[in-house]
Protein backbone atom coordinates (compact mmCIF):
# COMPACT_ATOMS: atom_id res chain seq x y z
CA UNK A 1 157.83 24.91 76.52
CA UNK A 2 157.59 28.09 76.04
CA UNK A 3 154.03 30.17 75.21
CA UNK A 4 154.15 34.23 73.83
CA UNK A 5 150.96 35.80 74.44
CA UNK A 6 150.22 39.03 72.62
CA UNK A 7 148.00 42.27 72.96
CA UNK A 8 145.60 42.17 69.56
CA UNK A 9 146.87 45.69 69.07
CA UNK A 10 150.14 44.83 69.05
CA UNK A 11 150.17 42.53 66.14
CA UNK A 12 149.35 44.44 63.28
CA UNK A 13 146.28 43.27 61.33
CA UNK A 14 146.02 43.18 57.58
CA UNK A 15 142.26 42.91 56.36
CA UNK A 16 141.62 41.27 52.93
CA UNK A 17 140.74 43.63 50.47
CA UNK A 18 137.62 43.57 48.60
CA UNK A 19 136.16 44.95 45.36
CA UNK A 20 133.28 47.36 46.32
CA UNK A 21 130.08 45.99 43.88
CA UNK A 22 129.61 48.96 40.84
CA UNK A 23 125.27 50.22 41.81
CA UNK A 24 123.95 50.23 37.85
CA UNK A 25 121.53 52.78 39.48
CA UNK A 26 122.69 55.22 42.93
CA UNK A 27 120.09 55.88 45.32
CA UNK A 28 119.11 59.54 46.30
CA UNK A 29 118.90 60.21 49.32
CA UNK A 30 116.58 63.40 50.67
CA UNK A 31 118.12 65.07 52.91
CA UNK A 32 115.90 65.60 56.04
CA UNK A 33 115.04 68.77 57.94
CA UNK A 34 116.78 68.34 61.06
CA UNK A 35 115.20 71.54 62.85
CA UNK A 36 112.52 73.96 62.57
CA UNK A 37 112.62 77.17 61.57
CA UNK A 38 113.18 79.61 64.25
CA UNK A 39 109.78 82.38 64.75
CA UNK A 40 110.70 85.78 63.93
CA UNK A 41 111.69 87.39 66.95
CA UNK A 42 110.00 90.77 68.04
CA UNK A 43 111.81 93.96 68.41
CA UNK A 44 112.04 96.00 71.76
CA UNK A 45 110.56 98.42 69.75
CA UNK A 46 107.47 96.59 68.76
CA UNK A 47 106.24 95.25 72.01
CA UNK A 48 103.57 97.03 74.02
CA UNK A 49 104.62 99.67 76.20
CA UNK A 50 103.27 97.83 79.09
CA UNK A 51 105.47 94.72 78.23
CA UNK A 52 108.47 96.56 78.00
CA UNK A 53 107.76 98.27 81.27
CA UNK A 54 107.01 94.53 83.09
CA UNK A 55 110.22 93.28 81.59
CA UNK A 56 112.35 96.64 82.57
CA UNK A 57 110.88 95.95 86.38
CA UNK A 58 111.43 92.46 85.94
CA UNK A 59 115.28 92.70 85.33
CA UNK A 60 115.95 95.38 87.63
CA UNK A 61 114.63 93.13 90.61
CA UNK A 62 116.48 90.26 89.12
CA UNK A 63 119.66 92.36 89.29
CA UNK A 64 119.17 93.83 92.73
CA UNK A 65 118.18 90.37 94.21
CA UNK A 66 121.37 89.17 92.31
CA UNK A 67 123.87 92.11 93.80
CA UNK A 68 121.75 91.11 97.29
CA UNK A 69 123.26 87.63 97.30
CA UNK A 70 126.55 88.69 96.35
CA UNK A 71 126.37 91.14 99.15
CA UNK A 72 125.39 88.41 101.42
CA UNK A 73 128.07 85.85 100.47
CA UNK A 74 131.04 88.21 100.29
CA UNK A 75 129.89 89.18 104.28
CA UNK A 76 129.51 85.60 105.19
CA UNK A 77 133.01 84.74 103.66
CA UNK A 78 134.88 87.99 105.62
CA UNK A 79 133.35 86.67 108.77
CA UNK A 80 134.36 83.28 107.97
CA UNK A 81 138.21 84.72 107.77
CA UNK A 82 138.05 86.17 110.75
């Protein structure tokens, strides 16, 4: 006796076909709002002189403490070589 066994995707499957029902009256959908709208965002220009003077401090310590790592790892790595 001899029993073949088959993957499902191997046999190809043929599905009945069906007559989609004719709606006397479609349905509208409303499309929903997803997001928000973004707030208008302020010019350099526009902010306060003392804001723009925070933020100009702010950035060049975030850079300098940046190049400091950097610094730090490329002298960790050369004595690592050695």
């Amino acid at each position: 006796m001899v029993v073949l066994c088959y993957k499902p995707s191997t046999i190809p499957y043929y599905p009945k076909e069906v007559l989609m029902r004719i709606l006397s009256s479609p349905c509208r959908a409303t499309q929903l709002s997803l997001f928000q709208s973004r707030p208008a965002t302020p010019q350099w220009e526009q902010l306060p002189w003392e804001v723009r003077q925070q933020t100009i401090r702010l950035l060049a310590r975030m850079l300098s403490e940046q190049s400091e790592r950097e610094l730090a790892s490329r002298s960790t790595q050369e004595a690592g070589d050695e």
